[in-house]
Protein backbone atom coordinates (compact mmCIF):
# COMPACT_ATOMS: atom_id res chain seq x y z
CA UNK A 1 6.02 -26.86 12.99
CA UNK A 2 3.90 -24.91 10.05
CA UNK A 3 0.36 -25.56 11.01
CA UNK A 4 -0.93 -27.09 8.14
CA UNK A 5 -4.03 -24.51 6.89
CA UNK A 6 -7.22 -25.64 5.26
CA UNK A 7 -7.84 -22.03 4.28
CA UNK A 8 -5.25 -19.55 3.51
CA UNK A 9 -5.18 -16.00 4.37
CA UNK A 10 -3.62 -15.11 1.38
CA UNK A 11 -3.04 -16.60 -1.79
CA UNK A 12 -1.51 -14.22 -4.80
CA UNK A 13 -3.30 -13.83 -8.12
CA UNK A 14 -0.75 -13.39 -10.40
CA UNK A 15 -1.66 -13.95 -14.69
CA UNK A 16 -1.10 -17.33 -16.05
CA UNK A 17 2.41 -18.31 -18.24
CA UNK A 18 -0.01 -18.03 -21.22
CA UNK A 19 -1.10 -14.66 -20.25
CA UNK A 20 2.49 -13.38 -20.45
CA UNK A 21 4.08 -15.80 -23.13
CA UNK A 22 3.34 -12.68 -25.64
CA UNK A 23 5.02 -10.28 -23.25
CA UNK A 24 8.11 -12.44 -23.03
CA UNK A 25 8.18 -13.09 -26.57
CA UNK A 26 8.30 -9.09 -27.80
CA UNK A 27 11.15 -8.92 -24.54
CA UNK A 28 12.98 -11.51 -26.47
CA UNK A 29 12.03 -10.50 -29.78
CA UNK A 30 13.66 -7.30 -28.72
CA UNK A 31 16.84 -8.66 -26.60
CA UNK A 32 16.34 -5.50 -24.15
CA UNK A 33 15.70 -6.97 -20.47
CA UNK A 34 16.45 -4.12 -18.62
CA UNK A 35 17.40 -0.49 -18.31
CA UNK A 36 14.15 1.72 -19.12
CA UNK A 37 13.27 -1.02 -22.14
CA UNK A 38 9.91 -0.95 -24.33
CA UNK A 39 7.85 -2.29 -22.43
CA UNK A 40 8.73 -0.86 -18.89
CA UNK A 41 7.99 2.42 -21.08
CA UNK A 42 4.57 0.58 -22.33
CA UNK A 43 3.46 0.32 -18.80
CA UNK A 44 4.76 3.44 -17.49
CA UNK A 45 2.22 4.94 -20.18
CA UNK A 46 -0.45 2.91 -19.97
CA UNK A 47 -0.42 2.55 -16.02
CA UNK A 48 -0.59 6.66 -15.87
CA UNK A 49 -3.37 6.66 -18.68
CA UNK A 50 -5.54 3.99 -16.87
CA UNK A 51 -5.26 6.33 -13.60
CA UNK A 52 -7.32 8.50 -12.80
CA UNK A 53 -6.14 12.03 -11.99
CA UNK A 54 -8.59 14.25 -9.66
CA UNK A 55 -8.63 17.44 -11.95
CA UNK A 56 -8.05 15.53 -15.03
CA UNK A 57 -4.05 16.77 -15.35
CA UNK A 58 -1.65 14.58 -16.93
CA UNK A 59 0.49 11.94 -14.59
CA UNK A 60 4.12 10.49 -14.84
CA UNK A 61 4.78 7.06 -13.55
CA UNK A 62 8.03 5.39 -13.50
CA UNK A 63 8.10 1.89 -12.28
CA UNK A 64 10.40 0.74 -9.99
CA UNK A 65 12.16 -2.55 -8.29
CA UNK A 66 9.88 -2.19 -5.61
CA UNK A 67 7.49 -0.70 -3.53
CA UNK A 68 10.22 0.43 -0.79
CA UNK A 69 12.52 2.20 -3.96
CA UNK A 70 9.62 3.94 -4.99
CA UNK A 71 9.19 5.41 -1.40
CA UNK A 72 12.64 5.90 -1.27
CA UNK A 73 12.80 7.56 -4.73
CA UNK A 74 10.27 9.62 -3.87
CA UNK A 75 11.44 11.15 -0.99
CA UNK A 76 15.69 11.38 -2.24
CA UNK A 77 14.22 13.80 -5.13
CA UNK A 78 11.65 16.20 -2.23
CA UNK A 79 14.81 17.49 -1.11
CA UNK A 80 13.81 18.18 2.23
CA UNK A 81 16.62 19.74 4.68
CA UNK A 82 18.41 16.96 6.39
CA UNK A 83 16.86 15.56 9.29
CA UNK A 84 13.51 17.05 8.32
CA UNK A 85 10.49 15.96 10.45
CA UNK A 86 8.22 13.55 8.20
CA UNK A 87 4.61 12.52 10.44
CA UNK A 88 3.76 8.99 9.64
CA UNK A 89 0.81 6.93 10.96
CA UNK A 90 1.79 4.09 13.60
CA UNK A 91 0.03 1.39 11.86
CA UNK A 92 1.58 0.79 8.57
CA UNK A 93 4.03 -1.55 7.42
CA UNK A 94 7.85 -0.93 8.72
CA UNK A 95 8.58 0.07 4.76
CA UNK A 96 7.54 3.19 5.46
CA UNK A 97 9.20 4.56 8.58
CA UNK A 98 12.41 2.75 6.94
CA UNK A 99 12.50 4.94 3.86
CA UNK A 100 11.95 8.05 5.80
CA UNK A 101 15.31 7.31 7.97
CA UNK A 102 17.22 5.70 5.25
CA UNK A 103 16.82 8.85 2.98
CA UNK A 104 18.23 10.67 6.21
CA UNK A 105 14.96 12.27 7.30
CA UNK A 106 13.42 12.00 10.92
CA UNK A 107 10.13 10.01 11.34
CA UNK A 108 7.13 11.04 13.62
CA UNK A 109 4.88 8.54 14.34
CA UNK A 110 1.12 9.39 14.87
CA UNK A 111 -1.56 8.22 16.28
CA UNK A 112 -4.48 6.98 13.65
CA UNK A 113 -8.43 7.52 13.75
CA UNK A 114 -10.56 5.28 15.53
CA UNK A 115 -12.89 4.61 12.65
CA UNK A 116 -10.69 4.80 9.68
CA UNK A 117 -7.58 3.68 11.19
CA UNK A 118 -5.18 5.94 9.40
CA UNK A 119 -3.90 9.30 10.16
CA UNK A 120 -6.41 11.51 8.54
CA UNK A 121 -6.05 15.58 7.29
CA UNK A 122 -7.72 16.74 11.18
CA UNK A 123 -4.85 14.77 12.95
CA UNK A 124 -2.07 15.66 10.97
CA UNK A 125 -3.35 19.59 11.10
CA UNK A 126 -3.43 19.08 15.12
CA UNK A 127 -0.20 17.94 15.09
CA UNK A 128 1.65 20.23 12.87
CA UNK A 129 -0.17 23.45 14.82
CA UNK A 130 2.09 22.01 17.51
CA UNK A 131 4.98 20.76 16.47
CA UNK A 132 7.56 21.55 13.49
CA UNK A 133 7.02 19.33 10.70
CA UNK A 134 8.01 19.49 7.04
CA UNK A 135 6.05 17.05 5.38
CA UNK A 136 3.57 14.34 5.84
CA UNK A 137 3.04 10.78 4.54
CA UNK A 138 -0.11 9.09 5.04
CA UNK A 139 -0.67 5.44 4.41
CA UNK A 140 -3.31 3.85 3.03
CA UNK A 141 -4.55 0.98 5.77
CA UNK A 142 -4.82 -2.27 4.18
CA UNK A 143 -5.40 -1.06 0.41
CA UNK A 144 -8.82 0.84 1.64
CA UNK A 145 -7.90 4.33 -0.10
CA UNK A 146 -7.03 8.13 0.90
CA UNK A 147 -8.98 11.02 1.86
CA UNK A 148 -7.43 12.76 -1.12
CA UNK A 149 -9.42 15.79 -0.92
CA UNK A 150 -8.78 16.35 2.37
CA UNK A 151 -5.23 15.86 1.87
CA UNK A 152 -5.58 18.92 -0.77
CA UNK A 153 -7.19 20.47 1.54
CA UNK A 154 -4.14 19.77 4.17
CA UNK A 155 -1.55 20.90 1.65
CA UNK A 156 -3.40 24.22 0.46
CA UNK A 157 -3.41 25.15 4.56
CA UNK A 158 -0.43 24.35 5.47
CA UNK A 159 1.58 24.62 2.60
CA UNK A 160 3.10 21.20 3.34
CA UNK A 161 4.48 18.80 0.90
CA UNK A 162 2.17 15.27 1.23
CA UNK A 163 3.79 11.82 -0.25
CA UNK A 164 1.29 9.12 -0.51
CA UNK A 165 2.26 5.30 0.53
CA UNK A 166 -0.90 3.92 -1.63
CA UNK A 167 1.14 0.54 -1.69
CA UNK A 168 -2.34 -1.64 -1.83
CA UNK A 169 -4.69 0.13 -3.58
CA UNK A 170 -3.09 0.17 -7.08
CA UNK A 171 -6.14 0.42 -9.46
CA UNK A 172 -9.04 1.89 -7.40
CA UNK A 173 -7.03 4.76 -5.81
CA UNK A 174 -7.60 8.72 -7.84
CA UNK A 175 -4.03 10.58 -7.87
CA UNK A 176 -3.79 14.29 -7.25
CA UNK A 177 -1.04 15.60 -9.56
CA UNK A 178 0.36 17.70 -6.45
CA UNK A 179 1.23 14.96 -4.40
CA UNK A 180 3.33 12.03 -5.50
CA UNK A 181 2.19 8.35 -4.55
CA UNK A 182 3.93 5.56 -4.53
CA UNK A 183 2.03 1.84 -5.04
CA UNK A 184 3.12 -1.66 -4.81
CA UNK A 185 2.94 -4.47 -6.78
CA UNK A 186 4.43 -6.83 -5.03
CA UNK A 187 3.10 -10.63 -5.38
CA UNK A 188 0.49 -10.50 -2.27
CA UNK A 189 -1.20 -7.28 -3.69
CA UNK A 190 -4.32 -7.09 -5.72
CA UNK A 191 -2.50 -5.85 -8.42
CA UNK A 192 0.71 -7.98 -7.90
CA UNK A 193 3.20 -8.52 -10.94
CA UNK A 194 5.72 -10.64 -8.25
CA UNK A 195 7.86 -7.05 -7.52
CA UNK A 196 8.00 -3.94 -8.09
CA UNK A 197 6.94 -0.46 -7.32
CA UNK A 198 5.30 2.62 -9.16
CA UNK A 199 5.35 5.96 -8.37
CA UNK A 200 3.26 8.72 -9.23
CA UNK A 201 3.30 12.38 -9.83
CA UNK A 202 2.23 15.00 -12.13
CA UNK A 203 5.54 16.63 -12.04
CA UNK A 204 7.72 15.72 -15.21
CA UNK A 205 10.89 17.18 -13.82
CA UNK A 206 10.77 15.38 -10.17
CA UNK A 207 9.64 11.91 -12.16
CA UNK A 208 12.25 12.43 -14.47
CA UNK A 209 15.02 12.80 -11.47
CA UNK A 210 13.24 9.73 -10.09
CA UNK A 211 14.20 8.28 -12.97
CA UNK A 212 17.90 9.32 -12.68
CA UNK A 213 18.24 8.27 -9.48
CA UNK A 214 17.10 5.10 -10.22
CA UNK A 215 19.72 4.57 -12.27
CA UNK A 216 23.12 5.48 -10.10
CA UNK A 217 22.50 9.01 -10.44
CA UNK A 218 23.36 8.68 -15.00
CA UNK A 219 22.47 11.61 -17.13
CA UNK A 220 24.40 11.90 -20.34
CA UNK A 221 26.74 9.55 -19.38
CA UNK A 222 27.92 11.08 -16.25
CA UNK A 223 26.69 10.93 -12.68
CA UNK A 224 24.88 14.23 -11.54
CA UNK A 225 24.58 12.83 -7.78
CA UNK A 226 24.31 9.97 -6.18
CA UNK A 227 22.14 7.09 -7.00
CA UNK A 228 21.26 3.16 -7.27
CA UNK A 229 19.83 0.20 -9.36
CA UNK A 230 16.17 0.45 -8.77
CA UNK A 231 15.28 0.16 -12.25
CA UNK A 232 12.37 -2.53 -13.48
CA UNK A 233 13.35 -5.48 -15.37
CA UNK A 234 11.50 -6.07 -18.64
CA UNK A 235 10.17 -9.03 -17.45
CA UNK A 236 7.93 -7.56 -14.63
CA UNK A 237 6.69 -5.01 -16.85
CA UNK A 238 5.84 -7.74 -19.06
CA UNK A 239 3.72 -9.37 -16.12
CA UNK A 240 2.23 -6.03 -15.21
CA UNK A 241 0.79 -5.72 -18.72
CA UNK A 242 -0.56 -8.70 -18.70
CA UNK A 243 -2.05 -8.00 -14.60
CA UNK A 244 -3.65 -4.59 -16.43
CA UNK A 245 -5.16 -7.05 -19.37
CA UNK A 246 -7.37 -9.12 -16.41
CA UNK A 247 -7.64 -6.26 -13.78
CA UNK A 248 -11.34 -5.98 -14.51
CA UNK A 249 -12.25 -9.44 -13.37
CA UNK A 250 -9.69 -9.76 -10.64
CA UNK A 251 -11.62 -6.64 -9.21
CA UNK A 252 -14.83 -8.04 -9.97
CA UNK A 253 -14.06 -11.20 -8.06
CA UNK A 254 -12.63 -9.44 -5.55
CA UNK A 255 -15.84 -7.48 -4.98
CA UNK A 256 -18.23 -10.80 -5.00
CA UNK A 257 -16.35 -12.14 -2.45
CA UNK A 258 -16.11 -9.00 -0.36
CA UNK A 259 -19.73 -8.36 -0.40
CA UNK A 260 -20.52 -11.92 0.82
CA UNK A 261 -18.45 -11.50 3.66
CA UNK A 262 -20.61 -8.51 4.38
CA UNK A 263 -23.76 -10.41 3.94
CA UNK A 264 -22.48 -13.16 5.69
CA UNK A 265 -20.81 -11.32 9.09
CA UNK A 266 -23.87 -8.96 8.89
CA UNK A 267 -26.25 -12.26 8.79
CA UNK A 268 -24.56 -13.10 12.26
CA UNK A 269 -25.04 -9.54 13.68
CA UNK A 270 -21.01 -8.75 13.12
CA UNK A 271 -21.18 -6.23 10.74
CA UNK A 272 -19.43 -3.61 12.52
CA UNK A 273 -16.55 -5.82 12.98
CA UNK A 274 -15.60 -4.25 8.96
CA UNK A 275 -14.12 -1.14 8.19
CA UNK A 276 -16.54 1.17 6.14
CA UNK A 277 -15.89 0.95 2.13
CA UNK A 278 -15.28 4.89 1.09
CA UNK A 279 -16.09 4.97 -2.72
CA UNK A 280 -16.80 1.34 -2.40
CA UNK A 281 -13.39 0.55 -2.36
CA UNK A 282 -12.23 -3.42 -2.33
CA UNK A 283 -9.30 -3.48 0.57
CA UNK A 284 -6.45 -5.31 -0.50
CA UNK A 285 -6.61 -7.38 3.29
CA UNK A 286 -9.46 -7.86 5.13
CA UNK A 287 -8.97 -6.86 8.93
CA UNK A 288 -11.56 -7.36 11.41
CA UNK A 289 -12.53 -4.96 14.57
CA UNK A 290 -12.50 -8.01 17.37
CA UNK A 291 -12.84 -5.01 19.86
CA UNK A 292 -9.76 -6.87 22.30
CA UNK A 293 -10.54 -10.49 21.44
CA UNK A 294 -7.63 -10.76 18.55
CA UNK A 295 -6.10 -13.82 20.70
CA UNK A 296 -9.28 -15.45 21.20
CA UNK A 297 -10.10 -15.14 17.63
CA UNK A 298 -6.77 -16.38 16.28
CA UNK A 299 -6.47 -19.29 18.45
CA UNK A 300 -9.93 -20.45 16.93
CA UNK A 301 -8.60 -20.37 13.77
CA UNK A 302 -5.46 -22.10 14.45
CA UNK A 303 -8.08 -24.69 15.69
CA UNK A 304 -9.98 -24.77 12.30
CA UNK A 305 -7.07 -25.15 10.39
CA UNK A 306 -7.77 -20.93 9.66
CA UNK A 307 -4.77 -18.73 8.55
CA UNK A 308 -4.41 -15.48 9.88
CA UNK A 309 -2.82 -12.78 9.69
CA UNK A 310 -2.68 -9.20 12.10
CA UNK A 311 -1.73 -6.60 9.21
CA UNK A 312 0.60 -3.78 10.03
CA UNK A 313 0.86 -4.90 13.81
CA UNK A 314 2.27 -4.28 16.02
CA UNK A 315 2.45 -0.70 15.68
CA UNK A 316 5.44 1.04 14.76
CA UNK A 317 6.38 2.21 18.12
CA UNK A 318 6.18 -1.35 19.53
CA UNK A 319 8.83 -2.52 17.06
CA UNK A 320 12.07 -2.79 19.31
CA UNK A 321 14.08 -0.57 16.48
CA UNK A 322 11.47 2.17 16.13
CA UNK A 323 11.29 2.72 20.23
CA UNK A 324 13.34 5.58 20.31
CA UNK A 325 11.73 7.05 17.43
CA UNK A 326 10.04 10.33 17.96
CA UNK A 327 6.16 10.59 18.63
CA UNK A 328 3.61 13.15 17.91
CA UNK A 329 2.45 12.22 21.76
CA UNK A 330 3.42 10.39 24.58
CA UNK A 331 0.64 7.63 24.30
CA UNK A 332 -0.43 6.09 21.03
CA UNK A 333 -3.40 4.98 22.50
CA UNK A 334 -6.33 4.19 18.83
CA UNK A 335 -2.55 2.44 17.51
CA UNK A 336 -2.25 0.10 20.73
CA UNK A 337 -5.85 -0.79 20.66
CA UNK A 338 -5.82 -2.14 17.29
CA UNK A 339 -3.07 -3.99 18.06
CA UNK A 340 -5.64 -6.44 20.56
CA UNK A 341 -8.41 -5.96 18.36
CA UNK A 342 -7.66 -6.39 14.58
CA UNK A 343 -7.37 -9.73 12.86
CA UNK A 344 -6.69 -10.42 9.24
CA UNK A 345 -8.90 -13.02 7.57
CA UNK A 346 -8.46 -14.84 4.61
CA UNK A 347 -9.35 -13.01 1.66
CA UNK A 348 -8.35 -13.92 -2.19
CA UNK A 349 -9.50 -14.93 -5.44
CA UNK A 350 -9.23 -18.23 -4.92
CA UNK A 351 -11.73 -18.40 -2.10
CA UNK A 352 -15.37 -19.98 -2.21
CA UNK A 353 -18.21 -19.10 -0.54
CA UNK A 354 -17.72 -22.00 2.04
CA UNK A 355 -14.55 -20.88 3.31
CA UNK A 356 -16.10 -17.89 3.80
CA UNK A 357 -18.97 -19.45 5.71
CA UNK A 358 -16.47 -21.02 7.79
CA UNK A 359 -14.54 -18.09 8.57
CA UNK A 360 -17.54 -16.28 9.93
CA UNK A 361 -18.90 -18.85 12.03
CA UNK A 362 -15.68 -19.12 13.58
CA UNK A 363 -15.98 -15.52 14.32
CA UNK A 364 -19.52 -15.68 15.67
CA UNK A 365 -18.53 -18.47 17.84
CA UNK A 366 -15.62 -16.25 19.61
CA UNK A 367 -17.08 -12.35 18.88
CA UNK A 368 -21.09 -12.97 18.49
């Protein structure tokens, strides 16, 4: 039986029917729903304009069914020998060791950093002094952002290709033109449109091939290799314009609430239990350091009527069909740590500062 939550974890934020009603209208104005129409093009423009690039270059986005296509996109169009060796962080969501075997490549999994909890520039350089791998793709842990410098820093050593999963952290993540991203915006991301992915580069020729594998593999008619249907309808693009038209005071909300949770779990003396904010980035989820006291803290909640989530756990290698995959050592041991330490609390729009209250006393009670 559903337990029947007084505060929810996660609610989306999605604009209202009025908010798109003039989106739909030009879509039907135009009777073009689909297949690369105006206003998948609109976005695709404006999306790569309202980036921001870290040498000021031009970008290319092309949006996508999904999240997991634009992964998948990405990677189809690197080619990478088959079988290449791709390093991948253990804690991420199964998306993105998925794509890497489904485009025929062979995932690594890594161990993450204790403070940051992704796999950072310094680990992947250990690990590719040691082992052969041909490219890397870091993840950005629950929408807080990349070390993107040190990623160019990575790639100009090593000469290694880098793809981005940036899937939560649409709108406050910079690009570098030299390494291709990919971002959701899926319903329960900050900047959610319901589905769909984007990816991007600032290389015209590999968007553009993006592009034509998106659709079967067409160009001029014919098919030039092998391909599928991950195009975006009109309609989403229609809802992403609209998500770009309130984006400043989603964020802005967003932020309020954020820094009263600081306030708040810092008021109780549990303000180490958050992840530092580089930039002053918003996360997309809101995980909490329990330091081996997840189960405690969850069954509180379920007490309280709390919902809960434990973000991009279990770790990779503890899912029953990644086991065999290859790691870049024997023990994962920063991966399986989170995994009895990290708790997802509710965090949305929709919350008030009394739920928030609530959550942290819980917390206090359990963690204090």
């Amino acid at each position: 039986m559903t337990p029947d939550w007084s505060i929810k974890c996660l609610v989306p934020d999605l604009p209202a029917p009025e908010d798109i009603l003039p989106y739909l209208r030009t879509m039907h104005d135009n009777r073009w729903y689909s297949n690369f129409g105006p206003l998948v093009n609109r976005f695709e423009r404006d999306i790569a304009a309202f980036l921001t690039e870290t040498d000021g270059r031009p970008l290319h986005a092309v949006a996508v069914s999904s999240a997991t296509a634009a992964l998948d996109l990405m990677l189809r169009a690197a080619d990478l020998p088959e079988g290449a060796h791709i390093l991948l962080p253990a804690v991420t969501f199964p998306a993105t060791i998925l794509t890497v075997m489904n485009a025929g490549y062979t995932p690594v999994i890594a161990d993450v950093d204790p403070v940051t909890w992704d796999l950072t520039p310094a680990i992947a350089t250990a690990i590719t002094a040691s082992m052969p791998i041909a490219a890397v793709m870091p993840v950005a842990p629950f929408g807080y952002g990349l070390d993107i410098a040190g990623w160019q820093g990575f790639r100009g050593d090593t000469g290694l290709p880098v793809f981005f999963d940036a899937a939560a952290v649409l709108g406050q993540q910079p690009v570098s033109a030299d390494m291709p991203m990919a971002f959701s915006l899926h319903a329960t991301k900050p900047f959610g449109v319901g589905e769909g992915g984007l990816m991007v580069t600032g290389d015209a020729d590999h968007a553009a091939r993006i592009r034509r594998i998106a659709n079967f593999g067409f160009d001029q008619g014919v098919i030039v290799e092998p391909g599928g249907n991950s195009k975006m309808a009109e309609y989403f693009a229609g809802v992403a314009l609209a998500q770009m038209d309130r984006w400043p005071g989603l964020l802005s909300r967003r932020r309020a609430l954020y820094q009263f949770y600081e306030k708040t779990l810092a008021g109780h003396g549990l303000g180490d239990m958050l992840r530092r904010r580089p930039g002053g980035v918003v996360p997309a989820t809101l995980p909490l350091d329990t330091r081996g006291r997840a189960r405690d803290l969850m069954a509180a909640f379920t007490a309280r009527g709390i919902q809960h989530r434990q973000w991009y756990l279990p770790p990779l290698h503890r899912h029953p069909a990644f086991a065999d995959c290859m790691r870049a050592a024997e023990t994962l041991p920063v991966s399986d740590r989170l995994n009895d330490s990290l708790v997802g609390v509710p965090f949305h729009g929709f919350l008030t500062e009394t739920d928030i209250m609530t959550v942290c006393d819980t917390v206090r009670t359990v963690c204090a």
